[in-house]
N, C-alpha and C. Protein backbone atom coordinates (compact mmCIF):
# COMPACT_ATOMS: atom_id res chain seq x y z
N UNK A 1 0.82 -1.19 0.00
CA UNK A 1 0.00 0.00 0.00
C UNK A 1 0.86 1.26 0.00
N UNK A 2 1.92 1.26 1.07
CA UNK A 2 2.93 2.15 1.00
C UNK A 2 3.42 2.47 -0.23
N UNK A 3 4.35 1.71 -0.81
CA UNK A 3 4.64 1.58 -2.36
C UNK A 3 3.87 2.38 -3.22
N UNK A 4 2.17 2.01 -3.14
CA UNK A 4 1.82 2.62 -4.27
C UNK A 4 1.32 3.76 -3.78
N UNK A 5 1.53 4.36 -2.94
CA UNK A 5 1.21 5.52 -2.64
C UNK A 5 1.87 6.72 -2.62
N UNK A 6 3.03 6.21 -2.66
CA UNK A 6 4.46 6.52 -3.33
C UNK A 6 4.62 7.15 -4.94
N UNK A 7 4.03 6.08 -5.58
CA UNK A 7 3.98 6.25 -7.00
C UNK A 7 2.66 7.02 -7.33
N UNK A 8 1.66 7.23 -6.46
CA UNK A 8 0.67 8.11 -6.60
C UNK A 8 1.39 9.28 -6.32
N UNK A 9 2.00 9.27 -5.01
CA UNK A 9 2.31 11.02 -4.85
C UNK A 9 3.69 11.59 -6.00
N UNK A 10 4.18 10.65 -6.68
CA UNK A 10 5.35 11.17 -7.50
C UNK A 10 4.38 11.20 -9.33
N UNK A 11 3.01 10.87 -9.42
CA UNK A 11 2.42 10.83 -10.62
C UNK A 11 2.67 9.95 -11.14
N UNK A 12 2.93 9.08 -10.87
CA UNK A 12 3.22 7.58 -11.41
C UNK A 12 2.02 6.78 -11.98
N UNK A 13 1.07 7.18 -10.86
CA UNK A 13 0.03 6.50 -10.75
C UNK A 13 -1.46 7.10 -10.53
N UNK A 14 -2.39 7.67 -11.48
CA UNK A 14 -3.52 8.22 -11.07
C UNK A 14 -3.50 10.23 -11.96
N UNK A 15 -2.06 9.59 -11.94
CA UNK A 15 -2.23 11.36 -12.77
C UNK A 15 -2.14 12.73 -11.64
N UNK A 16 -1.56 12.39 -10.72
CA UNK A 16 -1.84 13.04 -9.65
C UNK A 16 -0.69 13.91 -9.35
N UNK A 17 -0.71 14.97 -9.02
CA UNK A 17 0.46 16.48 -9.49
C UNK A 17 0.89 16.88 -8.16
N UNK A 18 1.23 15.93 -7.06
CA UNK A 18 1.19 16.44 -5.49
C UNK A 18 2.86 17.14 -5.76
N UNK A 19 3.94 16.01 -6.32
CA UNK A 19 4.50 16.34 -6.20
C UNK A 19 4.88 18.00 -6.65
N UNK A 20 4.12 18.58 -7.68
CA UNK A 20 3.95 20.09 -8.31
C UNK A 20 4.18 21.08 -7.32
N UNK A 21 3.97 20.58 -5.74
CA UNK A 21 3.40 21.99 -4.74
C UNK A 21 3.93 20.87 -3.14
N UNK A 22 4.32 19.77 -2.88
CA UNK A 22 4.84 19.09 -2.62
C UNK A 22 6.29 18.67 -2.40
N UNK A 23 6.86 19.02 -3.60
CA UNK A 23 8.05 18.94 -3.74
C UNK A 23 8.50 16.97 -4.03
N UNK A 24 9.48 16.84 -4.70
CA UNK A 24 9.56 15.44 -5.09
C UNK A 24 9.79 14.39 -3.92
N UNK A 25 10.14 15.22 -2.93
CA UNK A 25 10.28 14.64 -1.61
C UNK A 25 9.62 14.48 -0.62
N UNK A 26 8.81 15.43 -0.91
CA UNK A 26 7.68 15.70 0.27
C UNK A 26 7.77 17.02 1.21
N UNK A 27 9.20 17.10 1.03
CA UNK A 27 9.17 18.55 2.44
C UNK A 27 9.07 19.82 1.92
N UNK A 28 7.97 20.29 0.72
CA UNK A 28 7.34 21.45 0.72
C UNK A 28 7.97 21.71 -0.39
N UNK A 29 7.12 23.01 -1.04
CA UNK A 29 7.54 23.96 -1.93
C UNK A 29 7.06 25.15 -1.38
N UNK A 30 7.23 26.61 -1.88
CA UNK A 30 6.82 28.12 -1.61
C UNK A 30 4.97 27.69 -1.97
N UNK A 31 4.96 26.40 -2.40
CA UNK A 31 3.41 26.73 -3.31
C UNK A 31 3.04 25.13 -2.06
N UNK A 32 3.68 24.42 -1.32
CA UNK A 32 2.75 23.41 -0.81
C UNK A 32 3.20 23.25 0.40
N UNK A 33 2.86 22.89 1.40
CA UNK A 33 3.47 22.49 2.74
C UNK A 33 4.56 21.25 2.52
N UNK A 34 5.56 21.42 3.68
CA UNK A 34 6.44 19.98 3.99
C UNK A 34 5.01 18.67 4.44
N UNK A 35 5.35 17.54 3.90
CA UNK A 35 4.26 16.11 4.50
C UNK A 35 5.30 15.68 5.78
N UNK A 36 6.36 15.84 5.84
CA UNK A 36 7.89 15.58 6.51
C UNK A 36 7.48 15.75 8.07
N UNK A 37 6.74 17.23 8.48
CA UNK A 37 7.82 17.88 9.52
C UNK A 37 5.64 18.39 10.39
N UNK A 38 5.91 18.29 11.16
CA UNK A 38 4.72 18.75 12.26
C UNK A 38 5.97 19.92 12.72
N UNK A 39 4.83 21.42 12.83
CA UNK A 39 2.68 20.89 12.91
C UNK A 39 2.54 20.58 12.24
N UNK A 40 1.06 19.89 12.04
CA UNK A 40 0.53 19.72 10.82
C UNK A 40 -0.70 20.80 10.55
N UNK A 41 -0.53 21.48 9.48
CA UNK A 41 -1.38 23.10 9.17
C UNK A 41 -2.56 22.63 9.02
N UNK A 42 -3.08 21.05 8.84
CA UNK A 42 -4.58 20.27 8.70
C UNK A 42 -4.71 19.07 9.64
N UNK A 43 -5.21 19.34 10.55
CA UNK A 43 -5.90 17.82 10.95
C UNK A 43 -4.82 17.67 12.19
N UNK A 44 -4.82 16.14 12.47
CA UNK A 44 -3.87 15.71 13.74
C UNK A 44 -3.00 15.09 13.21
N UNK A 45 -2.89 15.36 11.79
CA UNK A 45 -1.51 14.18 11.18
C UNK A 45 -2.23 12.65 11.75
N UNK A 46 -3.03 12.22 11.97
CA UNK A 46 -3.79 11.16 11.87
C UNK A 46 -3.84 10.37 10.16
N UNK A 47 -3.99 8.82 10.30
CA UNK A 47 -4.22 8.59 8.83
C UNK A 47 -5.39 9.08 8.23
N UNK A 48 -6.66 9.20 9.04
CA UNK A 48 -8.36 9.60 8.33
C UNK A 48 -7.93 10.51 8.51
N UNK A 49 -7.32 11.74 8.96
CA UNK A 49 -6.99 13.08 8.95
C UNK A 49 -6.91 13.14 7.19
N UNK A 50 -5.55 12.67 7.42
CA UNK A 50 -4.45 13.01 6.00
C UNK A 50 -5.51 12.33 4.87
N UNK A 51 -6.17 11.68 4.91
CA UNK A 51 -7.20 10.50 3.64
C UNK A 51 -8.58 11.60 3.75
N UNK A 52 -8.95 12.17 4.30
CA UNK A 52 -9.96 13.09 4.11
C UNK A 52 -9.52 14.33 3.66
N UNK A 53 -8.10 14.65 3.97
CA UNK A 53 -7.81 16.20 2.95
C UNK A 53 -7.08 15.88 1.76
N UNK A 54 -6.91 14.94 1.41
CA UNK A 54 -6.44 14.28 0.19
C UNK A 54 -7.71 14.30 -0.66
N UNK A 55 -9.05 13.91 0.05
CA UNK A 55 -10.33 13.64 -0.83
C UNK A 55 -10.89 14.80 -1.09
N UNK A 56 -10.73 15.33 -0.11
CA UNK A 56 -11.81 16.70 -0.39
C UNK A 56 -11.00 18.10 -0.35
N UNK A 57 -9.49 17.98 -0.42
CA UNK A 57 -8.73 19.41 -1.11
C UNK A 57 -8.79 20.41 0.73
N UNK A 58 -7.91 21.34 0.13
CA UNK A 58 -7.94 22.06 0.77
C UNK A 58 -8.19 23.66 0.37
N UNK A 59 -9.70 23.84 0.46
CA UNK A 59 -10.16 25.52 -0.49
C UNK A 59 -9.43 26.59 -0.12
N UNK A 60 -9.12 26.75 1.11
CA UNK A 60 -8.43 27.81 1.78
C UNK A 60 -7.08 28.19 2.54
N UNK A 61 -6.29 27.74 2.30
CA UNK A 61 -4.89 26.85 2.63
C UNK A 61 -4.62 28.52 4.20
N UNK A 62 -4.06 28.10 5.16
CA UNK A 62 -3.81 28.92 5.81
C UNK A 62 -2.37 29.66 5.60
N UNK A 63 -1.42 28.87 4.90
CA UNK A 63 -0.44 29.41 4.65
C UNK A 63 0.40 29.51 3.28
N UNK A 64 -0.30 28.96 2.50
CA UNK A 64 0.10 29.18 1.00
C UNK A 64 -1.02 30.04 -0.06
N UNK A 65 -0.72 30.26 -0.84
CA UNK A 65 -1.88 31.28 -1.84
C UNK A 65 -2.31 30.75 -2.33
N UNK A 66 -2.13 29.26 -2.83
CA UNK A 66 -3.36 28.51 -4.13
C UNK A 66 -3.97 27.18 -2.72
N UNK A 67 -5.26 26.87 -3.27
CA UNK A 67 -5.79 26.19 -2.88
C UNK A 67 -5.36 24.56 -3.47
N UNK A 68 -5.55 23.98 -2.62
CA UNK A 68 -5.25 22.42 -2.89
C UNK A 68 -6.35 21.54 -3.16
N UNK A 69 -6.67 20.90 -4.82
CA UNK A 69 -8.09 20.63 -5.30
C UNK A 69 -8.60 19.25 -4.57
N UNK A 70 -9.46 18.75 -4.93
CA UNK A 70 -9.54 17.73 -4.29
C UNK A 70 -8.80 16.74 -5.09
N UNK A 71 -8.52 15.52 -4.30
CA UNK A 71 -7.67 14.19 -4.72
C UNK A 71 -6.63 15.09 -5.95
N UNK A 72 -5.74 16.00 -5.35
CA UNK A 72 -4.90 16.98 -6.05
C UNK A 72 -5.05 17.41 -7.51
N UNK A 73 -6.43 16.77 -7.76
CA UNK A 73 -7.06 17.71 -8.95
C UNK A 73 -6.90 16.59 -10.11
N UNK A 74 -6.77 15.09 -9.30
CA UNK A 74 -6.51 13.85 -9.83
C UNK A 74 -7.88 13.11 -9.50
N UNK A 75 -7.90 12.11 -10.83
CA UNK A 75 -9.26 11.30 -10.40
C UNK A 75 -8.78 10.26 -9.63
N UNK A 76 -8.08 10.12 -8.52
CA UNK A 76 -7.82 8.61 -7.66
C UNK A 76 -9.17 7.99 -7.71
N UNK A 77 -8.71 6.60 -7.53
CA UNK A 77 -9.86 5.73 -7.03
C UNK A 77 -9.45 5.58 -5.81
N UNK A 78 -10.66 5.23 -4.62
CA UNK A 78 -10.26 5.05 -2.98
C UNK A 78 -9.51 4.71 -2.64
N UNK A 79 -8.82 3.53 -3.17
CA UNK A 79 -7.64 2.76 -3.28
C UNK A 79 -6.24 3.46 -3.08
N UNK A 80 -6.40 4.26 -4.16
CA UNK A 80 -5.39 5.14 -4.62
C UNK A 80 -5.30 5.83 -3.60
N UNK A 81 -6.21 6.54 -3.04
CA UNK A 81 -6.86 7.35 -1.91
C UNK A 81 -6.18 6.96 -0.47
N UNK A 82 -6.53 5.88 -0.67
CA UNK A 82 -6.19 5.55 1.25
C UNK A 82 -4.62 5.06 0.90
N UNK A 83 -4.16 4.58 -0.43
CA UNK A 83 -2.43 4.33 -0.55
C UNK A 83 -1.82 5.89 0.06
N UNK A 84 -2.03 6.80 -0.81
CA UNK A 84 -0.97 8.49 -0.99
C UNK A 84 -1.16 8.51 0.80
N UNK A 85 -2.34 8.39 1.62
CA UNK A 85 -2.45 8.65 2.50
C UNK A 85 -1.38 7.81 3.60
N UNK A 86 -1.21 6.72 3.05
CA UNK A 86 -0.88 5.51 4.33
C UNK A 86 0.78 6.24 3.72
N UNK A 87 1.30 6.80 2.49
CA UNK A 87 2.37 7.09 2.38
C UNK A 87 2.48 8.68 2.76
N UNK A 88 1.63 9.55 2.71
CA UNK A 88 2.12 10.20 3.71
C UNK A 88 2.00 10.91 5.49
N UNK A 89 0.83 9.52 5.66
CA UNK A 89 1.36 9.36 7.06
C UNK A 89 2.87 8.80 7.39
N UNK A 90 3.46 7.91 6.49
CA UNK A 90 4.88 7.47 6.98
C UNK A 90 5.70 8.30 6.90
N UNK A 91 5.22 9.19 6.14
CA UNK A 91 6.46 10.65 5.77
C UNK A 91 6.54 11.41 6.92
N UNK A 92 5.48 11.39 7.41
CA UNK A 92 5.46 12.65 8.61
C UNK A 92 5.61 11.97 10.25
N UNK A 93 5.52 10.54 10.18
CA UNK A 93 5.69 9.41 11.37
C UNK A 93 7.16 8.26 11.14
N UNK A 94 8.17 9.16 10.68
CA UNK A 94 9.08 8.40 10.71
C UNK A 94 10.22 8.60 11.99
């Protein structure tokens, strides 16, 4: 699950542009938060935390200027969904 959630967040898999605002690593761009490093600017860093703002975007970002679409403006299937998530809960719980 890890694995492919991996290849979801690098566009591998699902068409999905995290890395765009993300960074290829995860620890941020000027345009996306670090997944790496608490606080976390959404939620409790929980896995249903991180799998519910993955699904439904973030409209109003508190600290960046563009909004984050839903499933990053990618059609995931749930699957896909609860993978990016279980990978970046490990990013930020290592």
């Amino acid at each position: 699950m890890v694995q492919t959630g991996e290849q979801v967040l690098r566009g591998r898999l699902g068409s999905a542009t995290c890395t765009g605002c993300h960074g290829s690593d995860g620890t941020g761009t000027p345009l996306g938060p670090d997944l790496t490093a608490k606080p976390y600017l959404w939620g409790d860093g929980s896995y249903d935390s991180i799998a519910k703002h993955i699904r439904n975007g973030v409209p109003r970002p508190k600290q960046y200027r563009e909004p984050m679409p839903p499933m990053g403006g990618a059609q995931l299937s749930p699957e896909q969904v609860q993978a990016v998530a279980a990978y970046v809960w490990g990013l930020g719980h290592h």
